[in-house]
C-alpha atoms as a PDB file:
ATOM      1  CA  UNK A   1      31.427 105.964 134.053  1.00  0.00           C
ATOM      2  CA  UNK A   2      31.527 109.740 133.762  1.00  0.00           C
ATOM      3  CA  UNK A   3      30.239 112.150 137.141  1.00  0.00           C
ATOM      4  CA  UNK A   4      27.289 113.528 135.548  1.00  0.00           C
ATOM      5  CA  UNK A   5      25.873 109.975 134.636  1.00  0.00           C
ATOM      6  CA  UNK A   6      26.866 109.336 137.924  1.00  0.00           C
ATOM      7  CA  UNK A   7      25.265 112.196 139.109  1.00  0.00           C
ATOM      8  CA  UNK A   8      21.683 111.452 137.398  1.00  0.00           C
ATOM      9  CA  UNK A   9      21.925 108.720 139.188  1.00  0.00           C
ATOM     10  CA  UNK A  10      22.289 109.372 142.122  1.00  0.00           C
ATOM     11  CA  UNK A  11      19.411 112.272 141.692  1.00  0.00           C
ATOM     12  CA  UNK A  12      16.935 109.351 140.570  1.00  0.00           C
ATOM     13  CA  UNK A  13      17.600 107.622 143.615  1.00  0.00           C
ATOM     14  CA  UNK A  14      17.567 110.575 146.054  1.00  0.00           C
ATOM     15  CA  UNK A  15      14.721 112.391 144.389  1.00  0.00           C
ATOM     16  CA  UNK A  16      11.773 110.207 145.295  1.00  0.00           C
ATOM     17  CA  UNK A  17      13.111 110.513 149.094  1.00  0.00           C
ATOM     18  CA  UNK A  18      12.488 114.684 148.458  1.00  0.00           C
ATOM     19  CA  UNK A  19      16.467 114.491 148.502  1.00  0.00           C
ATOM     20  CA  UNK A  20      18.916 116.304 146.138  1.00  0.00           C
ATOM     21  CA  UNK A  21      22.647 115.789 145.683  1.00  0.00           C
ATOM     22  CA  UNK A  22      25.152 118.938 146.119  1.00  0.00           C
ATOM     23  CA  UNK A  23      28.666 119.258 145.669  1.00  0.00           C
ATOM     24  CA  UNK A  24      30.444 121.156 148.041  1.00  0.00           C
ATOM     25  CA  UNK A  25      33.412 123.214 147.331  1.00  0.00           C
ATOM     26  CA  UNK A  26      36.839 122.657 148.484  1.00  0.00           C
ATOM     27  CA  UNK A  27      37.520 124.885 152.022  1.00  0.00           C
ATOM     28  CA  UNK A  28      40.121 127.760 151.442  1.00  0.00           C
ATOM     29  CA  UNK A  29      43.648 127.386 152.528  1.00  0.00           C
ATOM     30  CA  UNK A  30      46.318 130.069 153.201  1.00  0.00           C
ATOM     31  CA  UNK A  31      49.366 129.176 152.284  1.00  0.00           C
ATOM     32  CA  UNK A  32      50.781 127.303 155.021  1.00  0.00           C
ATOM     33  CA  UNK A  33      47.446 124.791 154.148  1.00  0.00           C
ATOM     34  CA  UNK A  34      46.078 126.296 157.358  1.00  0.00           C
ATOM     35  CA  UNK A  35      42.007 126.433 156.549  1.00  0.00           C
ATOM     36  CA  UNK A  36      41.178 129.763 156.268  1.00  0.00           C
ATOM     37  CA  UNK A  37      37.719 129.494 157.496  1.00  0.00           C
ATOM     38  CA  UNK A  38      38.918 127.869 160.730  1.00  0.00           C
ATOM     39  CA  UNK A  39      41.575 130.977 162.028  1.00  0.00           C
ATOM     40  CA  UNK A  40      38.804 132.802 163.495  1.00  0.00           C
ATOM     41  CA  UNK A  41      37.976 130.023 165.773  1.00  0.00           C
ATOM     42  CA  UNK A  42      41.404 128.940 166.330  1.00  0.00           C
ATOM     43  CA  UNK A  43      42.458 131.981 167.279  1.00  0.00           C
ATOM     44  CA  UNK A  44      39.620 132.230 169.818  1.00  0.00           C
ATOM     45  CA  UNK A  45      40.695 128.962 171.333  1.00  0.00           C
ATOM     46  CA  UNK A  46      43.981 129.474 171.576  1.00  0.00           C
ATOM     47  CA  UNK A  47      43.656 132.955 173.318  1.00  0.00           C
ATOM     48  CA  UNK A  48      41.079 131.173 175.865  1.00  0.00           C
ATOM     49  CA  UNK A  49      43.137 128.064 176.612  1.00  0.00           C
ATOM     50  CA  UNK A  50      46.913 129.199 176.210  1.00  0.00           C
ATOM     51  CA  UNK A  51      46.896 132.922 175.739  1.00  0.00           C
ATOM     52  CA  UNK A  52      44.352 135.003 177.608  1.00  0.00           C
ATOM     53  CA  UNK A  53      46.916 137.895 177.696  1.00  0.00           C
ATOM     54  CA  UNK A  54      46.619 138.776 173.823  1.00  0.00           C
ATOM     55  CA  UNK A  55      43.492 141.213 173.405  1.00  0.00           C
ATOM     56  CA  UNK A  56      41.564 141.452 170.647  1.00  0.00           C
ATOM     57  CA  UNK A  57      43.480 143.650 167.375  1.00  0.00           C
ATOM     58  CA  UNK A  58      41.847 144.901 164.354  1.00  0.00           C
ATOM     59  CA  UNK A  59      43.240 143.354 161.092  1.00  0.00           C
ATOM     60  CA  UNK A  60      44.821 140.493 162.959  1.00  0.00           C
ATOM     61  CA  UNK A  61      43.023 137.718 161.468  1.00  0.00           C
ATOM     62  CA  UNK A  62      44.110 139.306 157.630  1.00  0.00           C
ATOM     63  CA  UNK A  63      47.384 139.445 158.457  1.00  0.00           C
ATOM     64  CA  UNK A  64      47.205 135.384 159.353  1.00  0.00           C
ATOM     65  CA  UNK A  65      45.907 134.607 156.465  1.00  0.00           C
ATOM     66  CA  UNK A  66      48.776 136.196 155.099  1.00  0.00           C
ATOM     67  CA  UNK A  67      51.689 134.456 156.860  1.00  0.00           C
ATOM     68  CA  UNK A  68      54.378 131.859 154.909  1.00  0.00           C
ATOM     69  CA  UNK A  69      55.486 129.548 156.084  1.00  0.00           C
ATOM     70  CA  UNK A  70      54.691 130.249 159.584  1.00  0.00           C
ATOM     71  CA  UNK A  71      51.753 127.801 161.501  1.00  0.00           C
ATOM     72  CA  UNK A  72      48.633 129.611 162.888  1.00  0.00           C
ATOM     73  CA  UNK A  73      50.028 128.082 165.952  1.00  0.00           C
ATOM     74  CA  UNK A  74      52.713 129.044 166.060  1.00  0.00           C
ATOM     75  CA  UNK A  75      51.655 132.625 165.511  1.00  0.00           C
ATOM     76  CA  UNK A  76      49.737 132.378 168.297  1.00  0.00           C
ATOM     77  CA  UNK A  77      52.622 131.431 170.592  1.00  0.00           C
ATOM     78  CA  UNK A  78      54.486 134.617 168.867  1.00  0.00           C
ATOM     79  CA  UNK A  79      51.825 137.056 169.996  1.00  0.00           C
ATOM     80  CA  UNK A  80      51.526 135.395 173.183  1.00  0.00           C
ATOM     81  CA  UNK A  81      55.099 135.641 174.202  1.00  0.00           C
ATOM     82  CA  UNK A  82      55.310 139.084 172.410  1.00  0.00           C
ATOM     83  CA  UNK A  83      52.372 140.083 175.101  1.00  0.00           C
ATOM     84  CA  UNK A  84      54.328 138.666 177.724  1.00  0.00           C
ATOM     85  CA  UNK A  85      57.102 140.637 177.163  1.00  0.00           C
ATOM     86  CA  UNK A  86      55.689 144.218 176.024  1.00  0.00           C
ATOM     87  CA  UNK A  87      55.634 145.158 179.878  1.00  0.00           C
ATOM     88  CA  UNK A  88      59.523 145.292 179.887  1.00  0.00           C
ATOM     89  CA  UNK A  89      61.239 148.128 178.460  1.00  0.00           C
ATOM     90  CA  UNK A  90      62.858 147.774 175.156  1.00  0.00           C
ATOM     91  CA  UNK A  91      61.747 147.193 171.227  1.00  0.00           C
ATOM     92  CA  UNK A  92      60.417 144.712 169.026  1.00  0.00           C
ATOM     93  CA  UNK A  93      63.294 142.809 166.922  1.00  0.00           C
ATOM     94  CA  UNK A  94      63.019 140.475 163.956  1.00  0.00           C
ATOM     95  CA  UNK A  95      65.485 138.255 162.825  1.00  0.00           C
ATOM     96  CA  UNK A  96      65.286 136.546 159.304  1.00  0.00           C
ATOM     97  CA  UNK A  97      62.296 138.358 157.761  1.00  0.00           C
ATOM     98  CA  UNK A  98      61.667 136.924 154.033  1.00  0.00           C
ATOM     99  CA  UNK A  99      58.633 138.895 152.812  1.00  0.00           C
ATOM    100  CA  UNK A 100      57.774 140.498 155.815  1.00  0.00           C
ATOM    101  CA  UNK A 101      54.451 138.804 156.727  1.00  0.00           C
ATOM    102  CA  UNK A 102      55.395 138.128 160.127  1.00  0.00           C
ATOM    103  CA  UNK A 103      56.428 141.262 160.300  1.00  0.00           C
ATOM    104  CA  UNK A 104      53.427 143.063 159.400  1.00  0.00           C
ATOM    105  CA  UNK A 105      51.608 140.698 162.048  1.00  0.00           C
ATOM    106  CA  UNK A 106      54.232 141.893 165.049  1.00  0.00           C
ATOM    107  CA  UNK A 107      53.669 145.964 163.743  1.00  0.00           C
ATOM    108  CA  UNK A 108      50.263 145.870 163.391  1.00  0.00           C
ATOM    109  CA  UNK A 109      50.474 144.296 167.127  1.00  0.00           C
ATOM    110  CA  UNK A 110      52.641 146.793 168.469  1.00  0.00           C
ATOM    111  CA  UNK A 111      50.941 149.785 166.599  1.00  0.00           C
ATOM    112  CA  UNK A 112      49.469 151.286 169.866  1.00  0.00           C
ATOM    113  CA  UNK A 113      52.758 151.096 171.935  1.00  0.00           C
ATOM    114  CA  UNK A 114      55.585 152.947 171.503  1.00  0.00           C
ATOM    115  CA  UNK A 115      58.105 150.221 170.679  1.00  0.00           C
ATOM    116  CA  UNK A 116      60.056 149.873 167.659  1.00  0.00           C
ATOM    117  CA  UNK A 117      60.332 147.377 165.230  1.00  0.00           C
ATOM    118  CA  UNK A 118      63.459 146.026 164.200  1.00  0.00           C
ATOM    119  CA  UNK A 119      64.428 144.056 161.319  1.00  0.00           C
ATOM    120  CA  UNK A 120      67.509 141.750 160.391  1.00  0.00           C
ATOM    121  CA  UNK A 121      67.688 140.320 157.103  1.00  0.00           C
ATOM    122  CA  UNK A 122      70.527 139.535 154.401  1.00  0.00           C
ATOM    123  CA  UNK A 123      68.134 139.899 152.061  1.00  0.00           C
ATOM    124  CA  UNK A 124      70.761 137.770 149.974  1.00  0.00           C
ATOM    125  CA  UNK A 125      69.329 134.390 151.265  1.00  0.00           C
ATOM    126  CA  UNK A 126      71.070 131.823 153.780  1.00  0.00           C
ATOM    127  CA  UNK A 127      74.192 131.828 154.619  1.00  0.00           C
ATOM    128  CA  UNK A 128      76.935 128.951 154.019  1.00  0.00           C
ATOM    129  CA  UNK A 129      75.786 126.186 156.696  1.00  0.00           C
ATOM    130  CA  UNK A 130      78.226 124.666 159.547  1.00  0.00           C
ATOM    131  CA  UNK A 131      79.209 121.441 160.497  1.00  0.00           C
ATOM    132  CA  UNK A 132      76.875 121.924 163.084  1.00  0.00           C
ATOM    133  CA  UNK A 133      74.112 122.371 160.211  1.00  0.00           C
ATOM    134  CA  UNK A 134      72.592 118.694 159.829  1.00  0.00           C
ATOM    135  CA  UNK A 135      69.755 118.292 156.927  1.00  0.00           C
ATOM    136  CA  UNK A 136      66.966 117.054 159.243  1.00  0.00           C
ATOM    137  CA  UNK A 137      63.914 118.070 156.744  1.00  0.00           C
ATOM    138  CA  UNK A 138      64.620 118.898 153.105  1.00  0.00           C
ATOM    139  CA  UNK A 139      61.664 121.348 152.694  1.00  0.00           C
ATOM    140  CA  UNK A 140      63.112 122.529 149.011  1.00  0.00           C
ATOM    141  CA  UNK A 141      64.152 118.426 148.025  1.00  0.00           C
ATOM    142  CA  UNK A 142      67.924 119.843 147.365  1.00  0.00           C
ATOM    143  CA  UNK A 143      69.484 117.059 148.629  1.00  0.00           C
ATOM    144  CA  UNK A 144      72.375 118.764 150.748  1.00  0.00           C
ATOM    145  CA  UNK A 145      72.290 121.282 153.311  1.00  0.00           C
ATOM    146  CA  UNK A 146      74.844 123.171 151.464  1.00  0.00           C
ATOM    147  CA  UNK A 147      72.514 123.344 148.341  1.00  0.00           C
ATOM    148  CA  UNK A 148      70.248 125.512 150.728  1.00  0.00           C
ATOM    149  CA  UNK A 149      72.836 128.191 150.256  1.00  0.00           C
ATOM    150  CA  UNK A 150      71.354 131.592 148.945  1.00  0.00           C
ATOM    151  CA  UNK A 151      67.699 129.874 149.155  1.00  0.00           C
ATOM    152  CA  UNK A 152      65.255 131.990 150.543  1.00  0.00           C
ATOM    153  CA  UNK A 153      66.485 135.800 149.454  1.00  0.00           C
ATOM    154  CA  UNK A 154      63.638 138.131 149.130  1.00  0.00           C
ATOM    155  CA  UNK A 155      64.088 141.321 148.037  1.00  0.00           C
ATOM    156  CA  UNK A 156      63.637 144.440 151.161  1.00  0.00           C
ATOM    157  CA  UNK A 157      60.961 145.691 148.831  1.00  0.00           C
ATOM    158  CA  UNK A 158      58.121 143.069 149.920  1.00  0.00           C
ATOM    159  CA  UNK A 159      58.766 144.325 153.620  1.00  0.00           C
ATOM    160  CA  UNK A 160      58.155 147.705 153.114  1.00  0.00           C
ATOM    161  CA  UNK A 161      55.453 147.223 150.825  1.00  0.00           C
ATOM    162  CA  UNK A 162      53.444 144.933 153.735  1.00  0.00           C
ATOM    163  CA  UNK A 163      54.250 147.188 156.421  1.00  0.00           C
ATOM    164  CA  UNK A 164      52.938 150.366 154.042  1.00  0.00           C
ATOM    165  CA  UNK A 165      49.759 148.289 153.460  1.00  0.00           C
ATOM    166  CA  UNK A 166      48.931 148.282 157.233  1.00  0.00           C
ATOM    167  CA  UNK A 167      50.248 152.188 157.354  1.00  0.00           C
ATOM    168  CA  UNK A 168      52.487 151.505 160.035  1.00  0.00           C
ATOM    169  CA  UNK A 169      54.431 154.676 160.870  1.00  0.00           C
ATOM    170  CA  UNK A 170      58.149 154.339 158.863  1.00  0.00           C
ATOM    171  CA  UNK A 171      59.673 155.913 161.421  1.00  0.00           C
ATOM    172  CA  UNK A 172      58.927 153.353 164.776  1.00  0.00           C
ATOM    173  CA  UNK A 173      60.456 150.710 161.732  1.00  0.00           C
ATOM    174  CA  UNK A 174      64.304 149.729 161.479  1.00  0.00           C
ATOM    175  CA  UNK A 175      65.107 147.305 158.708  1.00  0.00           C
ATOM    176  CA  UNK A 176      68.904 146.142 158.806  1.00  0.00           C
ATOM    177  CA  UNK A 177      70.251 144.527 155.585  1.00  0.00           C
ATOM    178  CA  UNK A 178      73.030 142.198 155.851  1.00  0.00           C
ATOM    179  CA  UNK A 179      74.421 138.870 157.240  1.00  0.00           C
ATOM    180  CA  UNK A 180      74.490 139.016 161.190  1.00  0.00           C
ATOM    181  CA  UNK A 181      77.898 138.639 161.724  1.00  0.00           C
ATOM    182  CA  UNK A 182      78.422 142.003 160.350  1.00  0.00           C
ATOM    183  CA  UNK A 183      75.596 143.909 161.130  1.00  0.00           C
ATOM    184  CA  UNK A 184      75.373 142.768 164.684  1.00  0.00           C
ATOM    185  CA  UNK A 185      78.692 145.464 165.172  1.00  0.00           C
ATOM    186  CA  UNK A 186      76.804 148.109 163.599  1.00  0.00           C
ATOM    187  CA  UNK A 187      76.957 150.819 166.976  1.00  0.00           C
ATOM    188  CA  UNK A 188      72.666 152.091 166.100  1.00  0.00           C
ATOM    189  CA  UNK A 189      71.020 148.725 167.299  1.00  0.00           C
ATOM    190  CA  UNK A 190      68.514 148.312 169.977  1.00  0.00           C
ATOM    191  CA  UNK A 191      69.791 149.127 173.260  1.00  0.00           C
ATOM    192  CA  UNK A 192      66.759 147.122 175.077  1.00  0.00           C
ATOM    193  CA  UNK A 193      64.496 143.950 173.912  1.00  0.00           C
ATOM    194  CA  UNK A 194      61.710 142.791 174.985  1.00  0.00           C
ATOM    195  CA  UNK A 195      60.760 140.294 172.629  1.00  0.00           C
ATOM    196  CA  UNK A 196      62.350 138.807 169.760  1.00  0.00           C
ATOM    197  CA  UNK A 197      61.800 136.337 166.621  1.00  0.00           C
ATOM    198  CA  UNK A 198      64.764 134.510 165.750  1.00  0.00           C
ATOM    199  CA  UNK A 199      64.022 132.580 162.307  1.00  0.00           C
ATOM    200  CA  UNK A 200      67.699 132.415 160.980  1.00  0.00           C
ATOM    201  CA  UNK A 201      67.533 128.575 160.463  1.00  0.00           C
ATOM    202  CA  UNK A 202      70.916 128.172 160.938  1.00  0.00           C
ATOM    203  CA  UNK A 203      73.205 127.464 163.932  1.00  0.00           C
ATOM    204  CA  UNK A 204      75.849 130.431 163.701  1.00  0.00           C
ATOM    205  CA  UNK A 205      73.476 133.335 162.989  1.00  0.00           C
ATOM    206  CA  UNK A 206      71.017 132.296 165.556  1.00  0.00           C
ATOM    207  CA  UNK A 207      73.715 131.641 168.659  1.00  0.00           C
ATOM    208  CA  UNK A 208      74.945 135.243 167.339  1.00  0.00           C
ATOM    209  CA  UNK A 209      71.655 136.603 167.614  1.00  0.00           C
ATOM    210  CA  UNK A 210      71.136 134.895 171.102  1.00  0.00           C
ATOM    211  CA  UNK A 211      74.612 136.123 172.688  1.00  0.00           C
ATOM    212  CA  UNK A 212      73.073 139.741 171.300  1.00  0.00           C
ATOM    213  CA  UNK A 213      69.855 139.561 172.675  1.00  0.00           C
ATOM    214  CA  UNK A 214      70.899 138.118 176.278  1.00  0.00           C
ATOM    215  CA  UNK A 215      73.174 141.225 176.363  1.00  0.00           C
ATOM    216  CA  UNK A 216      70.292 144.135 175.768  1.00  0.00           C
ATOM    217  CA  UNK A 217      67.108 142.272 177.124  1.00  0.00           C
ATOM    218  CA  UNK A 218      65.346 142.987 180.868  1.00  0.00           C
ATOM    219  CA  UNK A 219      64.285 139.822 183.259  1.00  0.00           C
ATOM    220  CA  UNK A 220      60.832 138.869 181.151  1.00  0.00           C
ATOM    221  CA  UNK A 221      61.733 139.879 177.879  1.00  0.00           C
ATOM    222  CA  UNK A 222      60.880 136.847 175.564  1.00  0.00           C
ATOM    223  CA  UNK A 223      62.730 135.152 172.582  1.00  0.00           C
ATOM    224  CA  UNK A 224      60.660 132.702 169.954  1.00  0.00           C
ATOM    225  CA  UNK A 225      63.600 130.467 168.010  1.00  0.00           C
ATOM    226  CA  UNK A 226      61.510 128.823 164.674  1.00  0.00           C
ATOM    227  CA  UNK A 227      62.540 125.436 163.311  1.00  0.00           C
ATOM    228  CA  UNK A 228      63.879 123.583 166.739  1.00  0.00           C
ATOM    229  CA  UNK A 229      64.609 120.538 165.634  1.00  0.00           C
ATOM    230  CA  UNK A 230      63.289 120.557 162.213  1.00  0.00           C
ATOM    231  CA  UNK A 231      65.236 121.689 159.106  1.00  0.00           C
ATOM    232  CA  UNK A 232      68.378 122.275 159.699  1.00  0.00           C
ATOM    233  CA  UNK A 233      69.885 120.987 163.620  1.00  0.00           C
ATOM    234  CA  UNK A 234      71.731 124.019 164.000  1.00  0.00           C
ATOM    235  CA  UNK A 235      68.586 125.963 165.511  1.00  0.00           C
ATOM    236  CA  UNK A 236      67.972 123.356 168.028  1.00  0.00           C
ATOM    237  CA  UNK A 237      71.750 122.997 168.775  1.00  0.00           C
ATOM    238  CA  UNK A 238      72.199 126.962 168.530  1.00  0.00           C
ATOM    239  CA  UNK A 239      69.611 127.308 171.603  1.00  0.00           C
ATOM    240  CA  UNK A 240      70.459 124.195 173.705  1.00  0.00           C
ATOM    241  CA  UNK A 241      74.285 125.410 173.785  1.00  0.00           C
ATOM    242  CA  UNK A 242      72.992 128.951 174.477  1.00  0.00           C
ATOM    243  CA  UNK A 243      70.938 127.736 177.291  1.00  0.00           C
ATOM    244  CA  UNK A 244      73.267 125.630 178.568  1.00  0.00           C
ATOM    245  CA  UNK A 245      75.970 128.390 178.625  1.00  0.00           C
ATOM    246  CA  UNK A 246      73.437 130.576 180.988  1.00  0.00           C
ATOM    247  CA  UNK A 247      72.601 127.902 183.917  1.00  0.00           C
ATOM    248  CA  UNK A 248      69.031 129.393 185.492  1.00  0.00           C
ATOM    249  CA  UNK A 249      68.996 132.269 183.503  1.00  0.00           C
ATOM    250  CA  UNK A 250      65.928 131.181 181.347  1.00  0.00           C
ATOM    251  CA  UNK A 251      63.094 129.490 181.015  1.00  0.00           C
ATOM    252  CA  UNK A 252      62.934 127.284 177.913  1.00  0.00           C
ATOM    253  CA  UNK A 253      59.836 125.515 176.846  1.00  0.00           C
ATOM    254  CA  UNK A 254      58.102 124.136 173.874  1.00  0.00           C
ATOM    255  CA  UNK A 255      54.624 124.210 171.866  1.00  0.00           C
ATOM    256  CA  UNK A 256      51.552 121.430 171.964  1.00  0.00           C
ATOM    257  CA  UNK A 257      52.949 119.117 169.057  1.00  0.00           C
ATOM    258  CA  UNK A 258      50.394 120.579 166.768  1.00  0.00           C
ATOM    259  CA  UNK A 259      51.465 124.020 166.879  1.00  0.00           C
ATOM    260  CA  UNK A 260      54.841 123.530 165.201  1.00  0.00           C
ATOM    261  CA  UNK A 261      58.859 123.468 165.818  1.00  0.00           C
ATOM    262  CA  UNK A 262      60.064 126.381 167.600  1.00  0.00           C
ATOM    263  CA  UNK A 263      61.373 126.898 171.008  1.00  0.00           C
ATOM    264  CA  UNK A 264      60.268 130.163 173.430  1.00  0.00           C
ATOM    265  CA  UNK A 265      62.649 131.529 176.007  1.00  0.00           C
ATOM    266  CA  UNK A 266      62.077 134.021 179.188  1.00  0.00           C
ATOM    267  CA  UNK A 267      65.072 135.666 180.620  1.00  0.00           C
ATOM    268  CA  UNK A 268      64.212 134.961 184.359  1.00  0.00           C
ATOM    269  CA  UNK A 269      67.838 137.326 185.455  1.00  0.00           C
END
């Protein structure tokens, strides 16, 4: 039986009761499958409950909508650590950027400060994995961590083009191109941090990013780590080792289960 016999029907039955049948339409979803409809509210509830430290921003709630692969949650833990950390001195760093949504979200945060915003990105993909690089969740179906080489490379086009959308001044913006290892030598980096988003998925870029940061961030600076203990188990062995090696030098905790798999760390000395 077809719907619209289906539907007559039903409207027989309904219409002697002064009742009429209507078919809703699907709810929106970003990309993440995040309703769209919902951020506004769970925005509001996370800033009430976990957050009350991130004021309100203009376009912040577009720029959501926006984000890949990247949890409304755990955006919200990003912008709540990033406002936990603004009162130290130091910039704004990146690290793995893709298309630059999250970056957009952290410039058009940081827009009335006068912080930089710092970007590291091969732009070439990810890099050969480790033997400390153990398939937990194959996101792509490749079937090997090593078939997850290269995956991922977006061109440094994208970035610029979402960070010109939100007219954030070029100049307070420093995008570095290349694999960590190298770059992380380069002598014009940030001399001071106070926050930091660490989405290299893999073990050796993000313990090279970590030894970096612990070096050029203040006591209260704040580091977000995406993927711990999903994806590859290099980020969540990359941070425990890191932590490990600094006994009572931070803080490590993690989300509500909902919010995603990441890790946030405060530099307490």
């Amino acid at each position: 039986m077809n719907m619209s016999i289906l539907r007559r029907i039903a409207d027989s039955t309904l219409h002697p009761l002064g009742l009429h049948m209507t078919r809703f339409p699907e709810p929106q979803r970003n990309t993440n499958g995040d309703l769209i409809d919902g951020i506004p509210e769970l925005e509001g509830c996370y800033r009430d409950l976990l957050f009350p430290e991130i004021p309100d921003r203009q376009n912040r709630l577009v720029l959501m909508r926006q984000l890949i692969g990247t949890s409304m949650g755990e955006a919200m833990y990003i912008l709540g650590a990033l406002y936990r950390g603004l009162s130290c001195s130091g910039d704004v760093c990146e690290f793995g950027v893709a298309q630059g949504a999250t970056s957009a979200l952290l410039a058009n945060e940081i827009r009335e400060t006068n912080k930089k915003l710092w970007l590291f990105d091969s732009f070439e993909g990810l890099p050969r994995p480790t033997e400390k690089d153990r398939l937990i969740d194959d996101i792509f179906n490749l079937g090997s961590m090593e078939a997850y080489t290269g995956q991922m490379a977006c061109d440094v086009s994208m970035v610029k083009s979402r960070l010109d959308a939100i007219a954030f001044p070029l100049n307070r913006v420093e995008i570095v191109p290349g694999f960590i290892e190298k770059t992380i030598h380069f002598q014009r980096l940030p001399s001071s941090v106070s926050f930091a988003y660490v989405d290299f998925d893999f073990y050796e870029p993000i313990l090279i990013a970590l030894n970096y940061l612990d070096q050029h961030m203040p006591p209260g600076a704040h580091i977000v780590v995406d993927d711990y203990g999903w994806f590859s188990s290099g980020a969540q062995t990359a941070v425990d080792e890191f932590v490990s090696a600094h006994p009572g030098r931070y803080e490590m905790s993690l989300p509500i289960k909902s919010a995603g798999h990441f890790g946030v760390l405060r530099k307490k000395l």
